[in-house]
N, C-alpha and C. Protein backbone atom coordinates (compact mmCIF):
# COMPACT_ATOMS: atom_id res chain seq x y z
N UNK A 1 -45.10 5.06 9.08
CA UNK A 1 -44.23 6.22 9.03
C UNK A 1 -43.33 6.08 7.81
N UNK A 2 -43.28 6.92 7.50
CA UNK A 2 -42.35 7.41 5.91
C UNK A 2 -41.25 7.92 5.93
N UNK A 3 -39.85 6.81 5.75
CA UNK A 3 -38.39 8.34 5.94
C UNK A 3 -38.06 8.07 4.32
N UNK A 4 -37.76 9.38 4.07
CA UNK A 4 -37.18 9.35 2.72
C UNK A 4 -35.73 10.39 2.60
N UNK A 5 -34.58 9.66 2.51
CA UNK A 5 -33.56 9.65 1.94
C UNK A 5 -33.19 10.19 0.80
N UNK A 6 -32.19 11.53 0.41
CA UNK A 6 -31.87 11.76 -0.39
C UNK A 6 -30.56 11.60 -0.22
N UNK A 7 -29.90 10.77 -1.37
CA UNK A 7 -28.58 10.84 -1.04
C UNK A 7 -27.96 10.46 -2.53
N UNK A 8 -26.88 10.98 -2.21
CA UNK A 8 -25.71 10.44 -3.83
C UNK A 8 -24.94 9.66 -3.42
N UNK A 9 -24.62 9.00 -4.01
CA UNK A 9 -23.26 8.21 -3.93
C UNK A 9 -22.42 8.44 -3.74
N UNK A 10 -21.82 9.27 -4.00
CA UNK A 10 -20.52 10.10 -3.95
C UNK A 10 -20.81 10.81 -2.79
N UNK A 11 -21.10 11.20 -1.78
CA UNK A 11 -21.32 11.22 -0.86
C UNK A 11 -20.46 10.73 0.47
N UNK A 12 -19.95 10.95 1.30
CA UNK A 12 -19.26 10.51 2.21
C UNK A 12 -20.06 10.27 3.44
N UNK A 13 -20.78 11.56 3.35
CA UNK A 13 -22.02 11.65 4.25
C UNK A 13 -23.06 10.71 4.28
N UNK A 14 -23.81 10.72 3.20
CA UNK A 14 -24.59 10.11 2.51
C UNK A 14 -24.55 8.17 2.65
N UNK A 15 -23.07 7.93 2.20
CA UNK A 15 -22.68 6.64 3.02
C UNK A 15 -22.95 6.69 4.38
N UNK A 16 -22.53 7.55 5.25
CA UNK A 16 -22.54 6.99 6.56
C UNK A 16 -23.76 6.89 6.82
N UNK A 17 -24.88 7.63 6.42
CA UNK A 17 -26.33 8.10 7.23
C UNK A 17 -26.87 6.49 6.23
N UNK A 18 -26.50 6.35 5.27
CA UNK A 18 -26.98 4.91 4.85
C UNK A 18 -27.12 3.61 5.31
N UNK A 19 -25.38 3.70 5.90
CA UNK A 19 -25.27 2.59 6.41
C UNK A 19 -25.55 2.16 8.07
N UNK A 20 -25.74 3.62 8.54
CA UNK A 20 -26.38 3.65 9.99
C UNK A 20 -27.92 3.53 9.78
N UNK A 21 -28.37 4.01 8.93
CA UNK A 21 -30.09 3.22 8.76
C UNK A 21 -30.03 1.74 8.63
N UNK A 22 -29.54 1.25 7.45
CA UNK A 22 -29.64 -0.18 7.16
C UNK A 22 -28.89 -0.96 8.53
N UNK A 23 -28.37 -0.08 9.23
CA UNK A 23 -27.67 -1.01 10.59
C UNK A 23 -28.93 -1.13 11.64
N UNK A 24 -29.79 0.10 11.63
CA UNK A 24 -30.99 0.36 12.32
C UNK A 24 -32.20 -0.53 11.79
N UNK A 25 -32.16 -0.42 10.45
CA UNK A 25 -33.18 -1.42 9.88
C UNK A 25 -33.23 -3.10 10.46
N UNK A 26 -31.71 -3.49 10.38
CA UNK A 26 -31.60 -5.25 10.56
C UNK A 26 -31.61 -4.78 11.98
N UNK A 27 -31.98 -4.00 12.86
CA UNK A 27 -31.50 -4.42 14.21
C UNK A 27 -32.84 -4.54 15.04
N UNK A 28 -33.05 -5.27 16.12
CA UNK A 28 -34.45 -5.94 16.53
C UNK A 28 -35.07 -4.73 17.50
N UNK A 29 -34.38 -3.73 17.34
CA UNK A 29 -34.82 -2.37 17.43
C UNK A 29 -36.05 -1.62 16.68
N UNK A 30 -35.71 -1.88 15.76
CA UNK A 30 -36.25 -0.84 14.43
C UNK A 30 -38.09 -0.89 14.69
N UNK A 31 -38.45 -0.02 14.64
CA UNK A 31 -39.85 -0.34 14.90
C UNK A 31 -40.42 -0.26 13.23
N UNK A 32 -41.59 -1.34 13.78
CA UNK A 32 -42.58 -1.94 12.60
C UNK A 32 -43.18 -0.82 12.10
N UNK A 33 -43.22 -1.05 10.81
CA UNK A 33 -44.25 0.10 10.15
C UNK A 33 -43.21 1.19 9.71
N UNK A 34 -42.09 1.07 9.58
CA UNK A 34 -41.47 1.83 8.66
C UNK A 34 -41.28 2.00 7.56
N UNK A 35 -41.41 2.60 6.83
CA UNK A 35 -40.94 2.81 5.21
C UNK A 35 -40.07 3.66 4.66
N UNK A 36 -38.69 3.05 4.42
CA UNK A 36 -37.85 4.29 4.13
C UNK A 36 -37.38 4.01 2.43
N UNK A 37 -37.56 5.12 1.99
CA UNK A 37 -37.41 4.83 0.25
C UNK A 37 -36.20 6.20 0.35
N UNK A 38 -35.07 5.66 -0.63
CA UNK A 38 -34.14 5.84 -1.31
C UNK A 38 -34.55 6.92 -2.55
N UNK A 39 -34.50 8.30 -2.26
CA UNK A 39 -33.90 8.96 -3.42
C UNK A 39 -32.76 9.24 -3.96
N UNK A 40 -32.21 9.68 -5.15
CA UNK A 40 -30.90 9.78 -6.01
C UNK A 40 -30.86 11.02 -5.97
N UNK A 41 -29.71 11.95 -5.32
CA UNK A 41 -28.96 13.16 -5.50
C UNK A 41 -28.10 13.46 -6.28
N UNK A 42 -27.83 12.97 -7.49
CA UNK A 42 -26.21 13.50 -7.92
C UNK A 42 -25.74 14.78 -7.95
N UNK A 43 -24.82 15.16 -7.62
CA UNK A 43 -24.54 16.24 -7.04
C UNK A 43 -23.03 17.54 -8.13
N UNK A 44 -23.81 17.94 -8.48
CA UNK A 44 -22.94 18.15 -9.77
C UNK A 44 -21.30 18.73 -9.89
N UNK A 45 -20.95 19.05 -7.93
CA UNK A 45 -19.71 19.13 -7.99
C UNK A 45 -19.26 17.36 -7.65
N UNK A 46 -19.53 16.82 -8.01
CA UNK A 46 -18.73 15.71 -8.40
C UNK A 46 -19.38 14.88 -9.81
N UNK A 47 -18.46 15.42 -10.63
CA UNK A 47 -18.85 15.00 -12.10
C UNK A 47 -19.14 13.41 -12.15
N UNK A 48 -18.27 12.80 -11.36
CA UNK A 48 -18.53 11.43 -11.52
C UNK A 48 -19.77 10.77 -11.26
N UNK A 49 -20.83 11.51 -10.69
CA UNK A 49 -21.77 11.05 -9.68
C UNK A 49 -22.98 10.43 -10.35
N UNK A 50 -23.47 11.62 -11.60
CA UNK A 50 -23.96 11.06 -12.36
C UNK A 50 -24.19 9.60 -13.02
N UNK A 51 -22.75 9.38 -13.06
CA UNK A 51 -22.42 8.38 -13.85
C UNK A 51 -22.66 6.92 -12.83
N UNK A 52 -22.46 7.34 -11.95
CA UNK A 52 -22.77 6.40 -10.53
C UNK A 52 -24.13 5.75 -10.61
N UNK A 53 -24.96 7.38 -10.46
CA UNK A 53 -26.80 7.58 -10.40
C UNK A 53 -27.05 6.60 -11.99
N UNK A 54 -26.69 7.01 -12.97
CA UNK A 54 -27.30 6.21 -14.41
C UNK A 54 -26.87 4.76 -13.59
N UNK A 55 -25.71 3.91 -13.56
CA UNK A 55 -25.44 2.90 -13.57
C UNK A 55 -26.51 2.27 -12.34
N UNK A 56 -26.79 2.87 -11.27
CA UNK A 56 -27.55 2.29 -10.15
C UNK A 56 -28.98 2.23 -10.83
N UNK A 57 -29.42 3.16 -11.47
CA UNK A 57 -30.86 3.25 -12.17
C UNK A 57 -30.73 2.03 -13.22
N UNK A 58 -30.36 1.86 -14.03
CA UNK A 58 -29.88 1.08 -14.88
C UNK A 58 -30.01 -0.32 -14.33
N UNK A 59 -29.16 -0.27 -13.12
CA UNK A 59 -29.02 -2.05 -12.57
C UNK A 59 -30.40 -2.47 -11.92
N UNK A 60 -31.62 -1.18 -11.41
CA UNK A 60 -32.85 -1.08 -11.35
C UNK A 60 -33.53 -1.37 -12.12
N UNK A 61 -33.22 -0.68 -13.14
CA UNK A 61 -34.48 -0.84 -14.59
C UNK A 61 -34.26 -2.23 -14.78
N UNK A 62 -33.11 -3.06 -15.07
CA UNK A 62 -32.99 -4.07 -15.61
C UNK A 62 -33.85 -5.93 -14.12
N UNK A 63 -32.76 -4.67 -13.54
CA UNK A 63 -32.57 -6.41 -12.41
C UNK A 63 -33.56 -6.62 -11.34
N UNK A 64 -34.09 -4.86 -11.00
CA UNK A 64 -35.01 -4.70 -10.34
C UNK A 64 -34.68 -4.30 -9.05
N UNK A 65 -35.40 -4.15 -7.52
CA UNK A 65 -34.89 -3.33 -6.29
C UNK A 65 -33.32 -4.79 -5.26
N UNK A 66 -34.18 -5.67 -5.49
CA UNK A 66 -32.72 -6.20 -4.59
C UNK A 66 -31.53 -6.32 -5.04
N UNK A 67 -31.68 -5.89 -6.98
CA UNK A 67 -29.70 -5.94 -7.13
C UNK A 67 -29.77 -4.32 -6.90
N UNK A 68 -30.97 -3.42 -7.23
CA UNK A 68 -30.02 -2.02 -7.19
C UNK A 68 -29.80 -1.94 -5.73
N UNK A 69 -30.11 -2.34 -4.45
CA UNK A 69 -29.79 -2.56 -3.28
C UNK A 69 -27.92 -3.09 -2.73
N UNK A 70 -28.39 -4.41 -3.77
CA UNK A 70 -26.96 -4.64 -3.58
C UNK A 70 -25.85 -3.39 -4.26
N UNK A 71 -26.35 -3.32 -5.43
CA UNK A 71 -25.26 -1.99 -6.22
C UNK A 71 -25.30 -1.05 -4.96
N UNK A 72 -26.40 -0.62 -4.31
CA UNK A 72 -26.46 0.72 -3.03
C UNK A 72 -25.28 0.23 -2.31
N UNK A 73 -25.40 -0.92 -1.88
CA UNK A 73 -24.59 -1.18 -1.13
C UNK A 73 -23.13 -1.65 -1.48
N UNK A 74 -22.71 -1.77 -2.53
CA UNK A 74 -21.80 -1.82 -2.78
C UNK A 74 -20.75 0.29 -3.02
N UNK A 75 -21.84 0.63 -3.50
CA UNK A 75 -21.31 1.73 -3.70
C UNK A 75 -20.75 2.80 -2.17
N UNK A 76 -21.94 2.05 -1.19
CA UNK A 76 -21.78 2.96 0.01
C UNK A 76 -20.98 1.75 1.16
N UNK A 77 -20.07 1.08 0.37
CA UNK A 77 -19.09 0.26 1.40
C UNK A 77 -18.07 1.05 1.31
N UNK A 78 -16.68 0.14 1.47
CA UNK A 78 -15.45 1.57 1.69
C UNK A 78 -15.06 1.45 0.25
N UNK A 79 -15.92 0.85 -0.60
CA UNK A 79 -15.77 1.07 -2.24
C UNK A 79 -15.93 2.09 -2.55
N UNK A 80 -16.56 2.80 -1.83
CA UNK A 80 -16.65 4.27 -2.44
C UNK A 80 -15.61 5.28 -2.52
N UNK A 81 -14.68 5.19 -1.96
CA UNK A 81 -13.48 5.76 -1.97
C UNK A 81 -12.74 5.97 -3.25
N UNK A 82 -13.01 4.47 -4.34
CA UNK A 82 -12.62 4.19 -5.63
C UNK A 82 -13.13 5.16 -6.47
N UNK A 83 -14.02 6.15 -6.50
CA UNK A 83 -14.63 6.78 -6.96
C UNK A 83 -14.80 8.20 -7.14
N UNK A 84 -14.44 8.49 -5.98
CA UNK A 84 -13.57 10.12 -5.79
C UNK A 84 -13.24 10.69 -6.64
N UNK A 85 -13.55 11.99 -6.58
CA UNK A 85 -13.02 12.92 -7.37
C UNK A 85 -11.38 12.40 -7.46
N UNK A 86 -10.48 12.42 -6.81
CA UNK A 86 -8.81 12.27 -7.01
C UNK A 86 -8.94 10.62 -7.45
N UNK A 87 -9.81 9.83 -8.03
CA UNK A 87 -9.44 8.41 -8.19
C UNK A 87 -9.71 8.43 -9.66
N UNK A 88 -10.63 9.64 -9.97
CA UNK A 88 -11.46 9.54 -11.28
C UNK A 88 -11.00 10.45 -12.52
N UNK A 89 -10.42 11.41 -11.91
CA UNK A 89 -9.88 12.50 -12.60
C UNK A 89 -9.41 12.01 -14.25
N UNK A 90 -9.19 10.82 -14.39
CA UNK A 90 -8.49 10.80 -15.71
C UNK A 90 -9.44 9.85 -16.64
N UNK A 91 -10.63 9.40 -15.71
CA UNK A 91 -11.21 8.87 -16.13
C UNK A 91 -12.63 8.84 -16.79
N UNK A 92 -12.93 8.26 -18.13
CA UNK A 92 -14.21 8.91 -18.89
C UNK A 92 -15.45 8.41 -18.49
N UNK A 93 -16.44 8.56 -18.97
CA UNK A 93 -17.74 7.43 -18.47
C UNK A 93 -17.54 6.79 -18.42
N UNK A 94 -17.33 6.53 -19.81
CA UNK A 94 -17.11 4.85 -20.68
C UNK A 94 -16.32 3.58 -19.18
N UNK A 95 -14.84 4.09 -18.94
CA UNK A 95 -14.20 3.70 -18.06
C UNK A 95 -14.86 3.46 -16.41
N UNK A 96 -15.98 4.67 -16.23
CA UNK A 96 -16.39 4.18 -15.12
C UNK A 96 -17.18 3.50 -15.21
N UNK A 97 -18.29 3.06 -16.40
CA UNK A 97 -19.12 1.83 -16.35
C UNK A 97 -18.08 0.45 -16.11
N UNK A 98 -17.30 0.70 -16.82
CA UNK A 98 -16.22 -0.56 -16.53
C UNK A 98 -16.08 -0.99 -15.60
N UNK A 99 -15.50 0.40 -14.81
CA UNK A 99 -15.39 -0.08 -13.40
C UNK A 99 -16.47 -0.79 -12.18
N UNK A 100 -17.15 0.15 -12.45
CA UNK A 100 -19.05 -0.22 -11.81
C UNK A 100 -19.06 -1.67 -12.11
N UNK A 101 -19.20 -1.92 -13.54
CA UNK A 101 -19.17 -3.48 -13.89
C UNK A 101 -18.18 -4.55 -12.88
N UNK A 102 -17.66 -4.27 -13.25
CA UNK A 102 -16.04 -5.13 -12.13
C UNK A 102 -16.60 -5.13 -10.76
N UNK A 103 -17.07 -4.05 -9.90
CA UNK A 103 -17.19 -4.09 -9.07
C UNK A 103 -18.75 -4.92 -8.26
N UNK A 104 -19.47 -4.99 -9.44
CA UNK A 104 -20.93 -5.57 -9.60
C UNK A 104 -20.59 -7.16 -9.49
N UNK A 105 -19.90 -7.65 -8.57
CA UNK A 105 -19.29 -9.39 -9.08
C UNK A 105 -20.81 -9.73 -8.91
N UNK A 106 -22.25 -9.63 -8.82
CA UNK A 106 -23.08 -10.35 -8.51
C UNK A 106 -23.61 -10.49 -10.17
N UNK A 107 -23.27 -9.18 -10.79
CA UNK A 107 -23.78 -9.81 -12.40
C UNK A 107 -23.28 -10.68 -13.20
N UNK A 108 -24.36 -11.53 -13.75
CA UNK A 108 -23.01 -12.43 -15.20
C UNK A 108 -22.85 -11.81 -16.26
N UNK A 109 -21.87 -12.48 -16.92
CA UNK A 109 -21.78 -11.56 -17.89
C UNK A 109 -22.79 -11.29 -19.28
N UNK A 110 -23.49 -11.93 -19.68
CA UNK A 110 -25.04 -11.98 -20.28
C UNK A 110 -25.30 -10.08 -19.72
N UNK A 111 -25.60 -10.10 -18.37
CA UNK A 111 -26.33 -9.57 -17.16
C UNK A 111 -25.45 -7.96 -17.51
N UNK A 112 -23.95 -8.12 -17.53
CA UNK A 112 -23.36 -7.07 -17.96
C UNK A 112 -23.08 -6.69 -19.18
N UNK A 113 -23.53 -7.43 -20.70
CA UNK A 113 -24.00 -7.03 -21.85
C UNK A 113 -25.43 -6.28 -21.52
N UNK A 114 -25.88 -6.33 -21.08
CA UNK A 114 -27.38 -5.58 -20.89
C UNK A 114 -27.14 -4.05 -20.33
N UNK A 115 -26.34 -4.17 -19.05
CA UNK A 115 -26.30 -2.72 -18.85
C UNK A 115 -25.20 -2.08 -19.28
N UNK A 116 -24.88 -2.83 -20.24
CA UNK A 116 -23.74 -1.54 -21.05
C UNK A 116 -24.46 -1.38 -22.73
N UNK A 117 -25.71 -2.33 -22.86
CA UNK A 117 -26.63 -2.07 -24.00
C UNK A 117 -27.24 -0.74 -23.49
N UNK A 118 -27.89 -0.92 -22.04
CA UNK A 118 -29.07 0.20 -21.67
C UNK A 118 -27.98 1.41 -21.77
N UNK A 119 -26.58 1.28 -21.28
CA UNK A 119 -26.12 2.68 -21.20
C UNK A 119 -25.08 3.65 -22.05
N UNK A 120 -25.49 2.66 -23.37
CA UNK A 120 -24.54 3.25 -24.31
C UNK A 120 -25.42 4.06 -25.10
N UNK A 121 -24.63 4.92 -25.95
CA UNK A 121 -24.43 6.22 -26.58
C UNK A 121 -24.76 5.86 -27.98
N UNK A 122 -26.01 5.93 -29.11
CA UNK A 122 -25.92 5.66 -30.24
C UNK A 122 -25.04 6.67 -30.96
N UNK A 123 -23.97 6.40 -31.59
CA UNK A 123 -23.46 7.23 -32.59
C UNK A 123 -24.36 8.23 -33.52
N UNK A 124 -23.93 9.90 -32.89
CA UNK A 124 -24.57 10.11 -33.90
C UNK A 124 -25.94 10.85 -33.22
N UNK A 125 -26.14 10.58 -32.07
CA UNK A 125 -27.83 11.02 -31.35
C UNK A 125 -27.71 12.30 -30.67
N UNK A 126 -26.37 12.62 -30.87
CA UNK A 126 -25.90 14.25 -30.21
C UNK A 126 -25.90 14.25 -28.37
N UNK A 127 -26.64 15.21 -28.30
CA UNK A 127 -27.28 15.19 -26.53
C UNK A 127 -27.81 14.66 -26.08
N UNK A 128 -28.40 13.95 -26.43
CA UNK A 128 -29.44 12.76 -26.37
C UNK A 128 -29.94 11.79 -24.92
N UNK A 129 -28.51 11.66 -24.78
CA UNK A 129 -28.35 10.73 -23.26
C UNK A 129 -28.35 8.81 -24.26
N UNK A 130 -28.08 8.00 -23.27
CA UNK A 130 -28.93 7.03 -22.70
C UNK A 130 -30.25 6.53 -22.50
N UNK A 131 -30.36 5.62 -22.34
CA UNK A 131 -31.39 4.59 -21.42
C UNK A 131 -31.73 5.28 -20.37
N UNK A 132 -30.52 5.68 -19.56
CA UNK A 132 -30.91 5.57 -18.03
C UNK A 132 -31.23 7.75 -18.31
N UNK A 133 -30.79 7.53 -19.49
CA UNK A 133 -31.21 9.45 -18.91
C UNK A 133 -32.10 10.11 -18.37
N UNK A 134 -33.15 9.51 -19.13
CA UNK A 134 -34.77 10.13 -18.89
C UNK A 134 -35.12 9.33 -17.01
N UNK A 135 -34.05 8.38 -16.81
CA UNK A 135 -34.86 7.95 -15.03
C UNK A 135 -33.79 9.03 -14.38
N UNK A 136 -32.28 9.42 -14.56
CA UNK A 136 -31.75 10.62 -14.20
C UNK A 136 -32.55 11.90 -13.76
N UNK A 137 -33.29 12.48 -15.19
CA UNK A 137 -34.06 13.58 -15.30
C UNK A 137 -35.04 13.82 -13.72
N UNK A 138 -35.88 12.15 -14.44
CA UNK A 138 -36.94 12.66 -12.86
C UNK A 138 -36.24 12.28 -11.65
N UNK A 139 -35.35 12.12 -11.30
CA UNK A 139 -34.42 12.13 -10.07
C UNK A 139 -34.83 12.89 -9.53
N UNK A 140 -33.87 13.81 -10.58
CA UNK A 140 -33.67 15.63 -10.22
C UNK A 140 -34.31 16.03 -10.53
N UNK A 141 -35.48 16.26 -11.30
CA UNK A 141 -36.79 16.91 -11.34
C UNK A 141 -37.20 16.65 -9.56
N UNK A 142 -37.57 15.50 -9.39
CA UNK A 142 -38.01 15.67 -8.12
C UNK A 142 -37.61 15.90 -6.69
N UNK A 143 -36.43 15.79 -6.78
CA UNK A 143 -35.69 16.44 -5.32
C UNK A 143 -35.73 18.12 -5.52
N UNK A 144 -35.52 18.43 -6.84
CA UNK A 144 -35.50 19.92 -7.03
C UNK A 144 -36.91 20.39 -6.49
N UNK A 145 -38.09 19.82 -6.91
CA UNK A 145 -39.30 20.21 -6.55
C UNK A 145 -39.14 20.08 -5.21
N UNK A 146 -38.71 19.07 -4.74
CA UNK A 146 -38.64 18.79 -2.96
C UNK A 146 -37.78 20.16 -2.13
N UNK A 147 -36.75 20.40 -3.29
CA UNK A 147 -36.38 21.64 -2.66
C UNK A 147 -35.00 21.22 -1.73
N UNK A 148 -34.42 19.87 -2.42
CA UNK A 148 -33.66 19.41 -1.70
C UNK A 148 -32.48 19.43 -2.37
N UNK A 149 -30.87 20.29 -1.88
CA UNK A 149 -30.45 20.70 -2.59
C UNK A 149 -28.68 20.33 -2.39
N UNK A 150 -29.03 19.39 -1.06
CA UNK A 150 -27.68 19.00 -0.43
C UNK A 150 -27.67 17.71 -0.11
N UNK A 151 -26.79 16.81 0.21
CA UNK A 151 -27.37 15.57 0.97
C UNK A 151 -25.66 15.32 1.90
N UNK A 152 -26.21 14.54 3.09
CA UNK A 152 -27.96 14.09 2.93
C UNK A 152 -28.87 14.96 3.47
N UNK A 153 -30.13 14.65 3.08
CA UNK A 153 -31.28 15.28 3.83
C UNK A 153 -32.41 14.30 3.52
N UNK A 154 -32.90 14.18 4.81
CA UNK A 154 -34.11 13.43 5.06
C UNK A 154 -35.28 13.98 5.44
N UNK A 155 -36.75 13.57 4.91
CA UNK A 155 -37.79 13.94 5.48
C UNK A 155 -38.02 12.63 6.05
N UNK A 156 -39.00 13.39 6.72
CA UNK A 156 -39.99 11.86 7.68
C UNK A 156 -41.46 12.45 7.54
N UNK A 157 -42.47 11.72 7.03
CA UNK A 157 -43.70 11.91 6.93
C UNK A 157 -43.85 13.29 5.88
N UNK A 158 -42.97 13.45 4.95
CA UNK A 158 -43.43 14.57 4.03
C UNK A 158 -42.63 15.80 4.62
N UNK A 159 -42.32 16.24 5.92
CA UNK A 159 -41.58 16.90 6.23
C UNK A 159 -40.25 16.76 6.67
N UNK A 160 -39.28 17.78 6.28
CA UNK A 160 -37.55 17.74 6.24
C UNK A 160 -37.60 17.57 7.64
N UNK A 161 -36.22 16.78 8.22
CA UNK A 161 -36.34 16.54 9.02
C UNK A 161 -34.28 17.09 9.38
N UNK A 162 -34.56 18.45 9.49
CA UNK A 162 -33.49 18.82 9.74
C UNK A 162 -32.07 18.84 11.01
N UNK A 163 -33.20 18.39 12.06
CA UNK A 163 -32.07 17.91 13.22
C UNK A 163 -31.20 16.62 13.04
N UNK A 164 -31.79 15.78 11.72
CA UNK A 164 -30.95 14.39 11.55
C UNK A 164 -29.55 14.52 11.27
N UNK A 165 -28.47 13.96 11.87
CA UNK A 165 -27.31 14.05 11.19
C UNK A 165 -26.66 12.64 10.50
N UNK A 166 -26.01 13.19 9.85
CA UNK A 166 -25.11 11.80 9.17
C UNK A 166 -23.93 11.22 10.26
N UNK A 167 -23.50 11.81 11.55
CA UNK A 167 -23.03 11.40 12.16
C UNK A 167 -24.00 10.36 13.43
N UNK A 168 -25.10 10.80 13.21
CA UNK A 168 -26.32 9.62 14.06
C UNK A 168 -25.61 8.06 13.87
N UNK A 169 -25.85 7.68 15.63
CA UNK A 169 -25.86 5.84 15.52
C UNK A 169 -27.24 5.54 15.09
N UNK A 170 -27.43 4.33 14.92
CA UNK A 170 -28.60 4.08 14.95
C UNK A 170 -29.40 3.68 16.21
N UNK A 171 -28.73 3.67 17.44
CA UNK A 171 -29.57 4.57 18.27
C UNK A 171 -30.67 5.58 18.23
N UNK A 172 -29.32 6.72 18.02
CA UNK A 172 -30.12 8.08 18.04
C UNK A 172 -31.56 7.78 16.72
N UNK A 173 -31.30 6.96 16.14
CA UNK A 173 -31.91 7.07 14.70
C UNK A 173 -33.61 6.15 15.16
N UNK A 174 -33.50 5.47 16.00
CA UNK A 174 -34.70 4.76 16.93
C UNK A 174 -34.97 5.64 18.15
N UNK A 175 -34.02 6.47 18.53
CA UNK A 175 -35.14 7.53 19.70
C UNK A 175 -35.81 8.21 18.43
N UNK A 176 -34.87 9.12 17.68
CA UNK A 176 -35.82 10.25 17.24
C UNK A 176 -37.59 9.36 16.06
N UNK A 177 -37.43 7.98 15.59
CA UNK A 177 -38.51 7.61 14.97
C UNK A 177 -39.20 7.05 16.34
N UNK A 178 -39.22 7.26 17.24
CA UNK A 178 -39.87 6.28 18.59
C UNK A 178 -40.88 7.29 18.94
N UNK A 179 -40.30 8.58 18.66
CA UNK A 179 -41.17 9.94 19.50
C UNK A 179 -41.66 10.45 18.38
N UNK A 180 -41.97 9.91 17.16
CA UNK A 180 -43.06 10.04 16.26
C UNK A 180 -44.27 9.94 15.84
């Protein structure tokens, strides 16, 4: 069985329905044969989000799925609060890679010359983006095709699975995959 997750970071929602899966996942509940993959929403009323989505892609491209896991999870602890629209307001990209960095204590610093190589700006390249732009693009290329336009929202097996809520225990989250 297949659940797939769309969610942003910035997200409040999105945290909770995260961290009630991964509570469902470690628990001796969870039935075998699941596969739940992580899509990226950034959500464009929160400008910051983007900047979230590049840095998590980024700590992917480089480090691979168990640090961007840890970054997931760092972003969807009560760290996320740091990040808010009212926390960010004065603040530029540049400043929130900083922050991201700081908050990444699992990278060295070698580890954080790299993703501020992948996510800097050549002088001079106009619109251009980044490193991480073009893994941005198909994000949202593909949730758009999915037709997915809020989060969270989850399918299961290819289809939306609209009775899920972000207020679910992970209980509810093992009846409704049990009667699948």
């Amino acid at each position: 069985m297949q659940v797939e997750l769309f969610l942003d970071f910035c997200c409040p929602f999105s945290r909770k329905l995260y961290n009630t899966v991964m509570a469902y996942m470690a628990s001796e509940s969870a039935l075998s044969g699941l596969q739940f993959l992580l899509h990226l929403v950034p959500q464009p009323w929160h400008p910051q989000s983007p900047v979230l989505h590049e840095f998590g892609l980024t700590v992917r491209e480089l480090f691979g799925d168990e640090a961007f896991f840890k970054y997931a999870d760092m972003v969807f602890s009560d760290r996320q609060v740091t990040f808010f629209d009212s926390e960010v307001y004065e603040k530029s990209r540049k400043d929130l890679y900083g922050q991201l960095l700081k908050e990444c204590t699992w990278l060295q610093d070698g580890d954080k010359d790299k993703v501020m190589e992948f996510l800097g700006i050549e002088a001079g390249s106009g619109n251009s983006g980044n490193k991480a732009t073009g893994l941005l693009k198909l994000c949202c290329k593909y949730h758009r095709i999915r037709a997915v336009h809020v989060t969270p929202t989850v399918f299961v097996n290819g289809i939306e699975a609209s009775d899920i809520s972000s207020g679910w225990t992970a209980e509810e989250w093992g009846d409704k995959l049990s009667c699948i």
